[in-house]
PDB file of N, CA and C in Angstrom:
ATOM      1  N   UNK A   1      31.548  33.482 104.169  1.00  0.00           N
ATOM      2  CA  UNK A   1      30.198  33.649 104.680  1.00  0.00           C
ATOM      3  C   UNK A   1      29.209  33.477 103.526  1.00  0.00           C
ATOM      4  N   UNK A   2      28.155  32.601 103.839  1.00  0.00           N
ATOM      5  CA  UNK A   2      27.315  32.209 102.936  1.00  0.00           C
ATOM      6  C   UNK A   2      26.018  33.482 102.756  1.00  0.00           C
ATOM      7  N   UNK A   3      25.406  34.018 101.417  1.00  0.00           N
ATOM      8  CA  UNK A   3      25.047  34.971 101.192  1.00  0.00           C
ATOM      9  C   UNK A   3      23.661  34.387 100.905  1.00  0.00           C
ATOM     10  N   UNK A   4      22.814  34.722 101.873  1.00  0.00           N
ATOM     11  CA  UNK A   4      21.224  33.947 101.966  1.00  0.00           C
ATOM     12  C   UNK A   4      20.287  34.936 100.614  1.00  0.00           C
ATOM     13  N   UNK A   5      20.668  35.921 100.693  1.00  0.00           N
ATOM     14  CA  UNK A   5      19.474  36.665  99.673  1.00  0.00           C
ATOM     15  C   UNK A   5      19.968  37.035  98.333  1.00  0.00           C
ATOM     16  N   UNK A   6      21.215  35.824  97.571  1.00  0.00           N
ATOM     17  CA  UNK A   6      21.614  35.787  96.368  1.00  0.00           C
ATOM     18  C   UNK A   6      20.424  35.461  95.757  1.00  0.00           C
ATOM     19  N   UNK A   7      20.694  35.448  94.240  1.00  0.00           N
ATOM     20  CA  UNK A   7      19.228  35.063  93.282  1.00  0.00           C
ATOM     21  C   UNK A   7      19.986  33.449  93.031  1.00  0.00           C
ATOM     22  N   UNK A   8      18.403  32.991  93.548  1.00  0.00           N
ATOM     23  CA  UNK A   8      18.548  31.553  93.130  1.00  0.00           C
ATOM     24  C   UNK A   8      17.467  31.635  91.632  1.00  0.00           C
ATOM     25  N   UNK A   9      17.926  30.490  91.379  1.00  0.00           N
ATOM     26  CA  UNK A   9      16.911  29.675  90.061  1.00  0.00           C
ATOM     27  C   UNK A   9      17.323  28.740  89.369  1.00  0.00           C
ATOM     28  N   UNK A  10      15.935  28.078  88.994  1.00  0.00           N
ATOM     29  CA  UNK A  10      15.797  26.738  89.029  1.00  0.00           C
ATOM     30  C   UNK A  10      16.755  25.856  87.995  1.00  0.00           C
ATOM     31  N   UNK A  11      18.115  24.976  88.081  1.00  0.00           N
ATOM     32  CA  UNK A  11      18.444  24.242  86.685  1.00  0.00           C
ATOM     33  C   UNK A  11      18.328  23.109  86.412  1.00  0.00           C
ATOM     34  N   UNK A  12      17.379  22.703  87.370  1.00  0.00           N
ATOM     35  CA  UNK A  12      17.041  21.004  86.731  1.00  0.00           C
ATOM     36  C   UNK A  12      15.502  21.011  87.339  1.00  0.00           C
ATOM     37  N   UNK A  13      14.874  19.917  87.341  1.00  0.00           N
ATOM     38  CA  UNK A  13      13.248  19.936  88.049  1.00  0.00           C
ATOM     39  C   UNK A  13      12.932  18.510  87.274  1.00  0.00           C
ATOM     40  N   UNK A  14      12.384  17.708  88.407  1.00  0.00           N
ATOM     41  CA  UNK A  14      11.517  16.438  88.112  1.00  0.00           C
ATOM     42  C   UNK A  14      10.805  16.068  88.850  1.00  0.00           C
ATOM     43  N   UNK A  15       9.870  15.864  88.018  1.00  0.00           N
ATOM     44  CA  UNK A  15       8.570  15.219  88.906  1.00  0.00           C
ATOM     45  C   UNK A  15       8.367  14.099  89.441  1.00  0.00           C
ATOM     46  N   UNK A  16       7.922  14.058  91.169  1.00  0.00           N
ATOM     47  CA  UNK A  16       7.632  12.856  91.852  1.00  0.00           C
ATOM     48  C   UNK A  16       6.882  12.341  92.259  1.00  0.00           C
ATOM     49  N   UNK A  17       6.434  11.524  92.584  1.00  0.00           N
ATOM     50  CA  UNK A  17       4.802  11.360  93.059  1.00  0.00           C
ATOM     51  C   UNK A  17       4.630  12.177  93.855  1.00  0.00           C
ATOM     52  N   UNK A  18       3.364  12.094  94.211  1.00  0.00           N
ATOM     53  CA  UNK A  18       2.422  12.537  95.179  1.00  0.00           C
ATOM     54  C   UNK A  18       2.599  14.520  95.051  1.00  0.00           C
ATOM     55  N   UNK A  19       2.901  14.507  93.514  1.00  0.00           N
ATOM     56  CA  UNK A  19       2.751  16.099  93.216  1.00  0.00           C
ATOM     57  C   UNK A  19       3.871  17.123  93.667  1.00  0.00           C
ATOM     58  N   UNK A  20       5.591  16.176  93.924  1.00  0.00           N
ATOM     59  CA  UNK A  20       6.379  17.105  94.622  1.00  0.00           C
ATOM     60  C   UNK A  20       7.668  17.205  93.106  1.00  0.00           C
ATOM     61  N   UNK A  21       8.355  17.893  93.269  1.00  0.00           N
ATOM     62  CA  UNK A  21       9.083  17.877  92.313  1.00  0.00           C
ATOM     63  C   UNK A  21      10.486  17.916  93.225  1.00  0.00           C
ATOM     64  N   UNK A  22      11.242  17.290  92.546  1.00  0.00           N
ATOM     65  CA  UNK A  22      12.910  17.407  92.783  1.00  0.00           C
ATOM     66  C   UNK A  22      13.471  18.480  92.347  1.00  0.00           C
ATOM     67  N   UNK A  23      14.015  19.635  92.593  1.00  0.00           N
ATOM     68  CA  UNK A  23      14.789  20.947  91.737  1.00  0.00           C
ATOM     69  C   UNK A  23      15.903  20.823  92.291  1.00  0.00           C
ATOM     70  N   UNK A  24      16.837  21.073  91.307  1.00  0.00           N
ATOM     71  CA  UNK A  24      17.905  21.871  91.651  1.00  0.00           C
ATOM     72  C   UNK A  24      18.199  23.100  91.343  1.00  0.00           C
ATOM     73  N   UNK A  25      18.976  23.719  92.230  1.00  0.00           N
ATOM     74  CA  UNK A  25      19.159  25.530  91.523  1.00  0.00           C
ATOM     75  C   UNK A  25      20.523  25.729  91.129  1.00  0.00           C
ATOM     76  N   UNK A  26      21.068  27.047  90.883  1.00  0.00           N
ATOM     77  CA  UNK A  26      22.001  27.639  90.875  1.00  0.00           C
ATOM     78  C   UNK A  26      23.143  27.207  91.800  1.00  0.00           C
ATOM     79  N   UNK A  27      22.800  27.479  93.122  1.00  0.00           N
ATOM     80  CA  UNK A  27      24.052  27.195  93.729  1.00  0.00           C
ATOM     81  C   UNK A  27      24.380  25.874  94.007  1.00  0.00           C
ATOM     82  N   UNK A  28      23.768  24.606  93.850  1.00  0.00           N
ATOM     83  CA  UNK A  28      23.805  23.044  93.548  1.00  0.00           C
ATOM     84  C   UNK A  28      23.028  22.730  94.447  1.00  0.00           C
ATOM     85  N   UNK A  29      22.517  23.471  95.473  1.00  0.00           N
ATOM     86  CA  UNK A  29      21.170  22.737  96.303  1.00  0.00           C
ATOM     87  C   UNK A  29      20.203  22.369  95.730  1.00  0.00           C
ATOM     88  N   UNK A  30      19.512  21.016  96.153  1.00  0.00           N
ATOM     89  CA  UNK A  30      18.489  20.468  95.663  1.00  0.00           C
ATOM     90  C   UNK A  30      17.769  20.318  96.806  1.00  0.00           C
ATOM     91  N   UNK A  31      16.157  20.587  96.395  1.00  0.00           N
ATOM     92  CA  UNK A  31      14.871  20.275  97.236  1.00  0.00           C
ATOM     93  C   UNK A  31      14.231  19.965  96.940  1.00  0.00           C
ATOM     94  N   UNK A  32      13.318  19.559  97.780  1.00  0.00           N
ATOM     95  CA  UNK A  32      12.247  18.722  97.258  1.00  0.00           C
ATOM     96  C   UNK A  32      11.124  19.809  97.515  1.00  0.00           C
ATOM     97  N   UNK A  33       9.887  19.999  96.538  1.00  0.00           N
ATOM     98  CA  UNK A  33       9.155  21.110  97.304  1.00  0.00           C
ATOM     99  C   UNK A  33       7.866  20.407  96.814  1.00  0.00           C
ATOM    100  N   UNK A  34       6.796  20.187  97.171  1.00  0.00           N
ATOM    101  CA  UNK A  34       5.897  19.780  97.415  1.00  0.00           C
ATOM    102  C   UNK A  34       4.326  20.795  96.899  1.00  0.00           C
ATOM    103  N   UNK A  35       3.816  20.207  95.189  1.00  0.00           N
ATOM    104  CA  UNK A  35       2.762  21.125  94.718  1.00  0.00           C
ATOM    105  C   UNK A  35       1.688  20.997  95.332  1.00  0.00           C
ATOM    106  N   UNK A  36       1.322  19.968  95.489  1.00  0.00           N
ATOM    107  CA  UNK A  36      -0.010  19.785  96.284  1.00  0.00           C
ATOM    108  C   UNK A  36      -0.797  20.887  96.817  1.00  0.00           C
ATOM    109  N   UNK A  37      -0.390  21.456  98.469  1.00  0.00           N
ATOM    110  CA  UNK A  37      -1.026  22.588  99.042  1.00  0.00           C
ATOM    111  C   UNK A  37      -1.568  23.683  97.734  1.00  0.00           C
ATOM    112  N   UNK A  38      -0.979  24.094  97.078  1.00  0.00           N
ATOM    113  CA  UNK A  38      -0.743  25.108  95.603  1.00  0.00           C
ATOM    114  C   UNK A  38      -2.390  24.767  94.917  1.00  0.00           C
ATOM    115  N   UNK A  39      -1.773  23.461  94.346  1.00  0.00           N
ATOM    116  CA  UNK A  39      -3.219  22.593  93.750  1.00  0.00           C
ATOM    117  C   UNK A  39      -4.415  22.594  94.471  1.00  0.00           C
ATOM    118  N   UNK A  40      -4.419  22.010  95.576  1.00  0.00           N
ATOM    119  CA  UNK A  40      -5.359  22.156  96.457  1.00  0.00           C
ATOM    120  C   UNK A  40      -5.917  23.783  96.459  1.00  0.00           C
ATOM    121  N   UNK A  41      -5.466  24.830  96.876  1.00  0.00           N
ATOM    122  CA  UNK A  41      -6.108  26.070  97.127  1.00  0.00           C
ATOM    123  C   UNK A  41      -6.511  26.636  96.388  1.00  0.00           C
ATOM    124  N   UNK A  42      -5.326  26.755  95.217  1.00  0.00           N
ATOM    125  CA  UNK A  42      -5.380  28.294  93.770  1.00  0.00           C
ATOM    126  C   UNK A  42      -6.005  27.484  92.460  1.00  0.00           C
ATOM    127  N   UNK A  43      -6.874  28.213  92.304  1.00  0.00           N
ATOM    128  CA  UNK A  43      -7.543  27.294  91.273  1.00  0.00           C
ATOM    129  C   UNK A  43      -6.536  27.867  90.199  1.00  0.00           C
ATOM    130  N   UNK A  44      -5.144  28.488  89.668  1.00  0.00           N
ATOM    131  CA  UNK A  44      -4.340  28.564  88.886  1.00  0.00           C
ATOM    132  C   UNK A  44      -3.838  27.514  88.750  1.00  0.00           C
ATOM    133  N   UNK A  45      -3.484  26.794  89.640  1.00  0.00           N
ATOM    134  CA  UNK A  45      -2.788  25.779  89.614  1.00  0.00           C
ATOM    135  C   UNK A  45      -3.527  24.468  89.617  1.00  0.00           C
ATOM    136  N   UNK A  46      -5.123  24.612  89.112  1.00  0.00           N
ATOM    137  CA  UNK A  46      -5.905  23.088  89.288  1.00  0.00           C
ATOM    138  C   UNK A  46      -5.423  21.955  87.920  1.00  0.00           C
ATOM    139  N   UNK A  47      -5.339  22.670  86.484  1.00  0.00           N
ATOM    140  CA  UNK A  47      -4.562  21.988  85.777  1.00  0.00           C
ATOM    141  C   UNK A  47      -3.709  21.140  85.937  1.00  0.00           C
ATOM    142  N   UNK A  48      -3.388  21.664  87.160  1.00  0.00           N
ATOM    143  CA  UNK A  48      -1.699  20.354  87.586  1.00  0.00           C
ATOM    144  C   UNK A  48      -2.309  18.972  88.134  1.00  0.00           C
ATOM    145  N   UNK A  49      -3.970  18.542  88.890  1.00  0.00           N
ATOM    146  CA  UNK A  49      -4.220  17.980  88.859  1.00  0.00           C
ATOM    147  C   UNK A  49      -4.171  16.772  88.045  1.00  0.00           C
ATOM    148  N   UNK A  50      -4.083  17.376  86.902  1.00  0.00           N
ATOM    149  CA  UNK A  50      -3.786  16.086  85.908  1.00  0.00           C
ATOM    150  C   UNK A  50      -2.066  15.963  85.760  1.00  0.00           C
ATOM    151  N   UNK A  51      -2.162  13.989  85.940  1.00  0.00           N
ATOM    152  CA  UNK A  51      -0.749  13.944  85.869  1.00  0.00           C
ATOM    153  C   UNK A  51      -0.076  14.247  84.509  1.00  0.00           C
ATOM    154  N   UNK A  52      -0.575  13.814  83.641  1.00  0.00           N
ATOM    155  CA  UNK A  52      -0.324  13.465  82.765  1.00  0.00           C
ATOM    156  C   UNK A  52       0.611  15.008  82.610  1.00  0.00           C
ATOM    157  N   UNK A  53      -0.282  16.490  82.754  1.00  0.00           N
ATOM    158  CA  UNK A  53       0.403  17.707  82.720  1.00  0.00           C
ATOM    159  C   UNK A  53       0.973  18.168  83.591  1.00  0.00           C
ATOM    160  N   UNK A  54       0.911  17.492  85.006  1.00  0.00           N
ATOM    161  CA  UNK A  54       2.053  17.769  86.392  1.00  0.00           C
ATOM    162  C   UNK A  54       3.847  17.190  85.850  1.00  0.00           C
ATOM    163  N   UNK A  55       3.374  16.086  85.044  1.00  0.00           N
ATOM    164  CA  UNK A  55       4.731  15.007  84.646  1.00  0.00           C
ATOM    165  C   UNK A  55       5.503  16.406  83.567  1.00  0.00           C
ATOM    166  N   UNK A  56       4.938  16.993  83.017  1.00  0.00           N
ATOM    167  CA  UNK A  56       5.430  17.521  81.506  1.00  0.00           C
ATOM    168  C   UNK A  56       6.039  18.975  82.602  1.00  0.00           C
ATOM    169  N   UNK A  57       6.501  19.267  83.560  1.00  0.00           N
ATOM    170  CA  UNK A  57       7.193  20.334  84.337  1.00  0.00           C
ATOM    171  C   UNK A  57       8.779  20.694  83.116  1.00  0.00           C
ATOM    172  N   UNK A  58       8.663  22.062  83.356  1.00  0.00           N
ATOM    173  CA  UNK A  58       9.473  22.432  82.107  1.00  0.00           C
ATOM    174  C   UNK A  58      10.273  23.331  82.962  1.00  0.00           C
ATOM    175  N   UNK A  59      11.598  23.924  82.105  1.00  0.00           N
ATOM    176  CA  UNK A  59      12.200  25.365  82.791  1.00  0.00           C
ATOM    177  C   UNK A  59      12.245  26.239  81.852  1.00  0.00           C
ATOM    178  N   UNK A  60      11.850  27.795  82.403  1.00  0.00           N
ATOM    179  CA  UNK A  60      11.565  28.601  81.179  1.00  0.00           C
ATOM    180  C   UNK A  60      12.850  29.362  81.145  1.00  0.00           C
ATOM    181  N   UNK A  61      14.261  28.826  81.927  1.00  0.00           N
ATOM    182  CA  UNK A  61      15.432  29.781  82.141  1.00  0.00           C
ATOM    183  C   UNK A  61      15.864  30.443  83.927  1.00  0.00           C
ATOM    184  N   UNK A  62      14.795  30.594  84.457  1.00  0.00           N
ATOM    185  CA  UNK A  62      14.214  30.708  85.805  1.00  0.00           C
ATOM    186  C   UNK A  62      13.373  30.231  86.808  1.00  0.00           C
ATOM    187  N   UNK A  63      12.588  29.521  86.200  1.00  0.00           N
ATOM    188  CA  UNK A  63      11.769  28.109  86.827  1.00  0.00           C
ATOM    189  C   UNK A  63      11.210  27.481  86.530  1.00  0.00           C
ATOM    190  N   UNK A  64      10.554  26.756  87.376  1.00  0.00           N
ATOM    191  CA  UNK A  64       9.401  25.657  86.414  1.00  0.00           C
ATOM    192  C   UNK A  64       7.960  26.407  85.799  1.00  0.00           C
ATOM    193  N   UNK A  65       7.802  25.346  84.985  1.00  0.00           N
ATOM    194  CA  UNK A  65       6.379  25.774  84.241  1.00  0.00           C
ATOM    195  C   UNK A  65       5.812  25.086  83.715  1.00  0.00           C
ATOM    196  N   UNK A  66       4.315  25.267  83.371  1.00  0.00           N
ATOM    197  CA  UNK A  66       4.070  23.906  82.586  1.00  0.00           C
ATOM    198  C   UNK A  66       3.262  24.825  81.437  1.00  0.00           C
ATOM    199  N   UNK A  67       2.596  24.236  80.872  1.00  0.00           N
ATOM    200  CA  UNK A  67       1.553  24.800  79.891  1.00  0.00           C
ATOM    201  C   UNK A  67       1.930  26.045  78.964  1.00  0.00           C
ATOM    202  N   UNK A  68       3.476  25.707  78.150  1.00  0.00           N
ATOM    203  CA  UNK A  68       4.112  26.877  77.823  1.00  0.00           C
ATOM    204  C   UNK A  68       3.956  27.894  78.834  1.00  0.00           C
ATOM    205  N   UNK A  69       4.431  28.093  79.971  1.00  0.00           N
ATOM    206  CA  UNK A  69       4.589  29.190  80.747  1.00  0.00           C
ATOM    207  C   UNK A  69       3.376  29.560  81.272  1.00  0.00           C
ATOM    208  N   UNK A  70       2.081  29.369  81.099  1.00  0.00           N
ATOM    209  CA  UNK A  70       0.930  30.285  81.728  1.00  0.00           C
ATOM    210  C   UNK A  70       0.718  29.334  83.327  1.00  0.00           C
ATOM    211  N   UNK A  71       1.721  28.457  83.660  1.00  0.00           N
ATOM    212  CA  UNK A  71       1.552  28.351  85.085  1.00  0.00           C
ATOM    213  C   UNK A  71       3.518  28.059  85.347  1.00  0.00           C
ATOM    214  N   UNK A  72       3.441  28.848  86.714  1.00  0.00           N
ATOM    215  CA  UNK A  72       4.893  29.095  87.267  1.00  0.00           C
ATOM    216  C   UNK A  72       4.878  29.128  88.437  1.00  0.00           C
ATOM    217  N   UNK A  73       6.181  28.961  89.436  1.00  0.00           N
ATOM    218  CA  UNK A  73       6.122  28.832  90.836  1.00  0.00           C
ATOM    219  C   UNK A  73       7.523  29.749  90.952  1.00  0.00           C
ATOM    220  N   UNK A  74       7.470  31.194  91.386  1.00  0.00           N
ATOM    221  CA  UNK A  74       8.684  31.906  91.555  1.00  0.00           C
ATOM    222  C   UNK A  74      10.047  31.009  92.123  1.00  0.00           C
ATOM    223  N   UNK A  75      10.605  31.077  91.796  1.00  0.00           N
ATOM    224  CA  UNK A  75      12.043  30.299  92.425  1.00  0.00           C
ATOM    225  C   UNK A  75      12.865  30.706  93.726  1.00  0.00           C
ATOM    226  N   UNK A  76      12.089  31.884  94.406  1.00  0.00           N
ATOM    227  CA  UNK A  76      12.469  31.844  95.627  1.00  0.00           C
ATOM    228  C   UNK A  76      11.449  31.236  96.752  1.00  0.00           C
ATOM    229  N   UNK A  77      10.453  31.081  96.220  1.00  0.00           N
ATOM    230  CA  UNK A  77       9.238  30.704  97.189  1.00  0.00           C
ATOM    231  C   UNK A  77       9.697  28.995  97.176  1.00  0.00           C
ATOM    232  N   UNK A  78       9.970  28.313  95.934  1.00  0.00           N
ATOM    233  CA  UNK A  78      10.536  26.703  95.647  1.00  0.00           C
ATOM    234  C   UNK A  78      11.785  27.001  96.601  1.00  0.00           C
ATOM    235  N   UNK A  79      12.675  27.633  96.688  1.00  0.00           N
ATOM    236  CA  UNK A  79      14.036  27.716  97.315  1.00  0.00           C
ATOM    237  C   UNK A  79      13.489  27.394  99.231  1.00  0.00           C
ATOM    238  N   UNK A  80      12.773  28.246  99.038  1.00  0.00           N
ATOM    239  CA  UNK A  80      12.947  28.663 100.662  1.00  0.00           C
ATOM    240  C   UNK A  80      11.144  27.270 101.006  1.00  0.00           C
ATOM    241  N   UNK A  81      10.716  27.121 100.288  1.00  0.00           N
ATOM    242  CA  UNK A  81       9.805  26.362 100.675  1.00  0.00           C
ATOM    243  C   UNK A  81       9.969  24.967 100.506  1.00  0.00           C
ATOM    244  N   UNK A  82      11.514  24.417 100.025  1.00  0.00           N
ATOM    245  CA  UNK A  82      11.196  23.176  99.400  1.00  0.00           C
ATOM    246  C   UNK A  82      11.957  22.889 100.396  1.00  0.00           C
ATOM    247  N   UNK A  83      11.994  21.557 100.563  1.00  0.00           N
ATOM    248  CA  UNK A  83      12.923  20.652 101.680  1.00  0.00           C
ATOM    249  C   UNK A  83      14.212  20.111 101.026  1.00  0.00           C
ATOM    250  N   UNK A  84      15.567  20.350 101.672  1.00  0.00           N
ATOM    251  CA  UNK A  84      16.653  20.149 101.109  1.00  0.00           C
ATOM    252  C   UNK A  84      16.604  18.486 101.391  1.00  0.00           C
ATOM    253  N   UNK A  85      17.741  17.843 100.277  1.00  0.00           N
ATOM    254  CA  UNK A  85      17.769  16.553 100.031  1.00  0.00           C
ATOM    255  C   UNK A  85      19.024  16.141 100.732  1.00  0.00           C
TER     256      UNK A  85
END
């Protein structure tokens, strides 16, 4: 029986157009999850507007990040919000 509320997090992440990133996690699922909406609303996340710093997506051990860490997307919200591949 598959255990839905294990801790996922993030071990790979790349960026795709149109502001979505490819992740993979822990248990080998990969999704696609989509920054845009994020960008669009939270002005935390308006920096990502620029590609140039959307492209530079990093892992700090637990998820993505960009800007040495002062922007992050929890890894269960990417899990359960991203679209499997």
């Amino acid at each position: 029986m598959e255990q839905t509320n294990s801790l996922k997090w993030v071990t790979a992440a790349r960026a795709l157009d149109g502001y979505r990133l490819h992740l993979t996690f822990n248990d080998g699922c990969e999704r696609i999850f989509d920054c845009l909406p994020l960008i669009e609303k939270y002005e935390l996340f308006a920096p990502l507007r620029d590609r140039a710093i959307f492209d530079r997506v990093n892992l700090d051990g637990w998820t993505v990040c960009w800007l040495d860490g002062s922007i992050d997307i929890a890894p269960e919200h990417l899990y359960e919000m991203g679209h499997a591949t």
